[in-house]
C-alpha atoms as a PDB file:
ATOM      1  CA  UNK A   1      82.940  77.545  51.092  1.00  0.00           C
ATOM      2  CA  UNK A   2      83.265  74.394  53.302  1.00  0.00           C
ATOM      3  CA  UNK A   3      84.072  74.332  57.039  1.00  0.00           C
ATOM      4  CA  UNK A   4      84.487  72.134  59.338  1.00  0.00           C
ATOM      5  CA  UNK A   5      82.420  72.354  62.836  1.00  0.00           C
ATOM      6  CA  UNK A   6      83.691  69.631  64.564  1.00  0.00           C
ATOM      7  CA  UNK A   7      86.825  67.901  62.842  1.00  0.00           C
ATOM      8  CA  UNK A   8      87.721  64.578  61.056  1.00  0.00           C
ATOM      9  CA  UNK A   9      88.348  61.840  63.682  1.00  0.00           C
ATOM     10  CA  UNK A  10      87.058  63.775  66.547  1.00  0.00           C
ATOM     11  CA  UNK A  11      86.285  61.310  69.616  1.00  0.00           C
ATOM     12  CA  UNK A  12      83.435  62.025  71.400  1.00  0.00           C
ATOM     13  CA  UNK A  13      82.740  60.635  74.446  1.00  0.00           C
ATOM     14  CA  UNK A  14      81.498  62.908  76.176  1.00  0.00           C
ATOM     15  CA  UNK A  15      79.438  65.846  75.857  1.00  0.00           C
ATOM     16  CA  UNK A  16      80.967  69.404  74.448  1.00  0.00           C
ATOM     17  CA  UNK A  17      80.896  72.257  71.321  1.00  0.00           C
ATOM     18  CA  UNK A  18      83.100  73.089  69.466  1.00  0.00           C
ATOM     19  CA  UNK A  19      84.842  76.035  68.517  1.00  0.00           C
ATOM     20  CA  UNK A  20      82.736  79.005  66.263  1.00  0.00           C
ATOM     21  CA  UNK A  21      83.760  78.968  62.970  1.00  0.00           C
ATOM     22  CA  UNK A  22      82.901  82.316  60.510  1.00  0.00           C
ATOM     23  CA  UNK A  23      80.360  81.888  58.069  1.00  0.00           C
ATOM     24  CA  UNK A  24      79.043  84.144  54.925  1.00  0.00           C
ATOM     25  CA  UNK A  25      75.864  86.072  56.692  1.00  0.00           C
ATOM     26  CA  UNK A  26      72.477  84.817  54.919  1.00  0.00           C
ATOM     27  CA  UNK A  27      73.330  82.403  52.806  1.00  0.00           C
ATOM     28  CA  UNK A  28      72.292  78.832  52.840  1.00  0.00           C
ATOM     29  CA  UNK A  29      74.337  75.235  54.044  1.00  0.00           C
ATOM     30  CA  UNK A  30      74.097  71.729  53.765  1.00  0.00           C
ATOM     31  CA  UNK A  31      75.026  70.753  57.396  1.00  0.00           C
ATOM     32  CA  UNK A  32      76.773  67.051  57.158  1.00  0.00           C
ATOM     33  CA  UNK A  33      77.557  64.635  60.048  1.00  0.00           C
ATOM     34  CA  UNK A  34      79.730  61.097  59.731  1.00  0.00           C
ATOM     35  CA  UNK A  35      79.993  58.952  62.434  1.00  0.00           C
ATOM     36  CA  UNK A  36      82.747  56.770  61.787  1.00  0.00           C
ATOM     37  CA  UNK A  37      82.624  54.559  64.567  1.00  0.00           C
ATOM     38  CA  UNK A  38      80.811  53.642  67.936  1.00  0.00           C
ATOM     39  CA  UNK A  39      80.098  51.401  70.539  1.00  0.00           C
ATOM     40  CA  UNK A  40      76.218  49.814  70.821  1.00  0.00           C
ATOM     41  CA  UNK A  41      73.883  50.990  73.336  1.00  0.00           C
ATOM     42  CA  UNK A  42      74.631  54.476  73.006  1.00  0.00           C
ATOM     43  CA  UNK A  43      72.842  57.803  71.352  1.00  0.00           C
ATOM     44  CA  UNK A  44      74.622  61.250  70.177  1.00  0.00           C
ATOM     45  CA  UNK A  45      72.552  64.561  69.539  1.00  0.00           C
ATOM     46  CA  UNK A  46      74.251  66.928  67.509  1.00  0.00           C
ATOM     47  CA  UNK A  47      72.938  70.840  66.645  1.00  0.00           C
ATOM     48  CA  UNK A  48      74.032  73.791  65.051  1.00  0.00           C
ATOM     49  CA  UNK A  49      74.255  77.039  66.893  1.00  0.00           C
ATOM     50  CA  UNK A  50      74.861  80.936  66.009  1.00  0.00           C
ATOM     51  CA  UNK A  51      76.062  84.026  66.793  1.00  0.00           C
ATOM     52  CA  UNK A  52      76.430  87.688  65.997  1.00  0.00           C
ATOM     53  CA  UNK A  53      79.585  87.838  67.214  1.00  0.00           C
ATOM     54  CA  UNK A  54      81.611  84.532  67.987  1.00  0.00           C
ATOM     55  CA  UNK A  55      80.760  84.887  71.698  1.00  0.00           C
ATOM     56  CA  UNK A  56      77.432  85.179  72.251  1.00  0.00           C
ATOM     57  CA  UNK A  57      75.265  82.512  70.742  1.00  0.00           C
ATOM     58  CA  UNK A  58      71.336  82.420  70.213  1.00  0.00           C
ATOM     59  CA  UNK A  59      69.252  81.125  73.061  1.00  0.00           C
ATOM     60  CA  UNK A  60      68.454  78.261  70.585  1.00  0.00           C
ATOM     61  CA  UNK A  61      69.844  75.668  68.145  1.00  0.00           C
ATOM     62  CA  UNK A  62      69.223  77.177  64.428  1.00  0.00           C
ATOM     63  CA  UNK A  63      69.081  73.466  63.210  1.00  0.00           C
ATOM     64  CA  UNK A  64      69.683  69.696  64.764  1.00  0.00           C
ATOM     65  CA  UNK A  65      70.238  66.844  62.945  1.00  0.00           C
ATOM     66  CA  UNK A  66      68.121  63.766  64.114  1.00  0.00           C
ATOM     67  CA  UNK A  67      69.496  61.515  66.813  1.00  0.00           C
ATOM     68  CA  UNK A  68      71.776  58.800  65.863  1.00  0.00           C
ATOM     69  CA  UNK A  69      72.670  55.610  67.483  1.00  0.00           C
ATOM     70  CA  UNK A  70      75.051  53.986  64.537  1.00  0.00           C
ATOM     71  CA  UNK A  71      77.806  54.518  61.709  1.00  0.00           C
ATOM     72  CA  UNK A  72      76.389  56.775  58.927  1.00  0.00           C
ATOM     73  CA  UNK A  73      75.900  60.153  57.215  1.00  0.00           C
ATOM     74  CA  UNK A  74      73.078  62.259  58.203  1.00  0.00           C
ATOM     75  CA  UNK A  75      72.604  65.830  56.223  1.00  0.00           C
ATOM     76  CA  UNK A  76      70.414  68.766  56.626  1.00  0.00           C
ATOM     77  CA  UNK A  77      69.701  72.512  55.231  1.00  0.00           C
ATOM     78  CA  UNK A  78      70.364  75.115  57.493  1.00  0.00           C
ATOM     79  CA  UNK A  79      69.096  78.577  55.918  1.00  0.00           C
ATOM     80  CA  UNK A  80      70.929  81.838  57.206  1.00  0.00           C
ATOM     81  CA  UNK A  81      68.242  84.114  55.553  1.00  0.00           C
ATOM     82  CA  UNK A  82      66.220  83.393  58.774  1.00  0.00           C
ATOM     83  CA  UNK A  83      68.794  83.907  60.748  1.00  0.00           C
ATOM     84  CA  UNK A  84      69.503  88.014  59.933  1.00  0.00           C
ATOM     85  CA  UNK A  85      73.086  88.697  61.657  1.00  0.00           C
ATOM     86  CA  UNK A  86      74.455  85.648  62.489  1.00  0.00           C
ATOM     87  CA  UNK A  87      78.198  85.054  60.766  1.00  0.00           C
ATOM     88  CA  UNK A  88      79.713  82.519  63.552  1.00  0.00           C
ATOM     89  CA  UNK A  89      78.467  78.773  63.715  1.00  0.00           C
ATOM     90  CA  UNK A  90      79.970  76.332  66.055  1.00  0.00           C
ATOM     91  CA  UNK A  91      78.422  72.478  67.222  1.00  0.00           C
ATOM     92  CA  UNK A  92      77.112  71.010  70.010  1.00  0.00           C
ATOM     93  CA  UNK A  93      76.704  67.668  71.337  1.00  0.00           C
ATOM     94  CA  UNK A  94      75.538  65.136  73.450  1.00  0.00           C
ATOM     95  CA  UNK A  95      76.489  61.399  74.526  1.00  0.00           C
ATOM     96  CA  UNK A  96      74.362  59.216  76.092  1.00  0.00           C
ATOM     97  CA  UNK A  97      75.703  55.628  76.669  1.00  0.00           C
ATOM     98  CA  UNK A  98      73.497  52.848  78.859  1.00  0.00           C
ATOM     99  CA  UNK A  99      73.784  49.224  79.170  1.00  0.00           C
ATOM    100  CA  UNK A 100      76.292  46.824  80.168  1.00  0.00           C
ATOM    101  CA  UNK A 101      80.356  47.565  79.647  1.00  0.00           C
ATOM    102  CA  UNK A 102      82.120  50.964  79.884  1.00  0.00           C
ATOM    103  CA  UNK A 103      79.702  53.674  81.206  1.00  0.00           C
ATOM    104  CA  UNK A 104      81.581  55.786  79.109  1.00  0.00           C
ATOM    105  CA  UNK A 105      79.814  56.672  74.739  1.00  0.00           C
ATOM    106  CA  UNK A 106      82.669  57.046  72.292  1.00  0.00           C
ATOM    107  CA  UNK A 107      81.613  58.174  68.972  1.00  0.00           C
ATOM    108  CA  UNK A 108      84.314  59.285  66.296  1.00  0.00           C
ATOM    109  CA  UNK A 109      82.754  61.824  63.984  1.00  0.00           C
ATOM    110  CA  UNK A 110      82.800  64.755  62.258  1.00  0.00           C
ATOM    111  CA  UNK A 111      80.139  67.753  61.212  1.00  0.00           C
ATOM    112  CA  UNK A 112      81.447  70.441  58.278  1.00  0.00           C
ATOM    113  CA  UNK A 113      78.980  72.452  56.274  1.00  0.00           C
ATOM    114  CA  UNK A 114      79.208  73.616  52.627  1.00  0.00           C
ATOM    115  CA  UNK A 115      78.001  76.612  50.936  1.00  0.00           C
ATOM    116  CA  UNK A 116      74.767  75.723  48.896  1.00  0.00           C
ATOM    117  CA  UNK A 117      74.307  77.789  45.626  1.00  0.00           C
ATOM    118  CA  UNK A 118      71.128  80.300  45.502  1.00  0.00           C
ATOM    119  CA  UNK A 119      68.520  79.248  43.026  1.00  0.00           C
ATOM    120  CA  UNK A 120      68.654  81.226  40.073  1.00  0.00           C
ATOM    121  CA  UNK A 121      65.045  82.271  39.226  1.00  0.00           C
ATOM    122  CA  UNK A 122      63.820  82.610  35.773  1.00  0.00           C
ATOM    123  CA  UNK A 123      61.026  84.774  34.634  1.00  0.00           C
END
């Protein structure tokens, strides 16, 4: 299973979430950003946030990925065993864009995470 939490080509310039996207309950992802393109002198901060229900999301990011200030791939693990309940996921970020030029940040990027397979444990 592979969704997408914030979609190919999406410009970001400033900041926003996206919309929730159903997930299998308890089961673990490998949480994948690209940034495509950018503009220098600027940072984005991008996390990972659940819910019971689609609407109501925990207080708290369940995972962010570290902040980024050029083109690349960033991954990380996000576990939904310690998470009990949650079945929506949706992202979140944030711009930040200083120095001379447009005030404005403009990333293009895009976050999707895929179903990891469960160990298989031998005894």
């Amino acid at each position: 299973m592979t969704a997408e939490l914030l979609p190919r080509g999406s410009v970001l310039s400033s900041n926003g979430e996206g919309s929730p996207v159903e997930v299998p309950a308890g089961r673990s992802f490998l949480c994948l950003m690209v940034i495509e393109a950018m503009i220098e002198q600027e940072s984005l901060d991008v996390s990972i946030w659940g819910s019971e229900d689609g609407s109501n999301f925990i207080a708290r990011p369940l995972v962010k990925f570290p902040q980024r200030f050029y083109s690349g791939r960033t991954q990380v693990v996000l576990d939904l065993a310690d998470f009990p309940g949650v079945k929506y996921l949706k992202a979140r970020w944030e711009v930040l864009r200083w120095g001379r030029g447009s005030p404005q940040a403009m990333f293009r990027a895009h976050v999707t995470v895929e179903e990891m397979a469960r160990p298989v444990s031998v005894q």
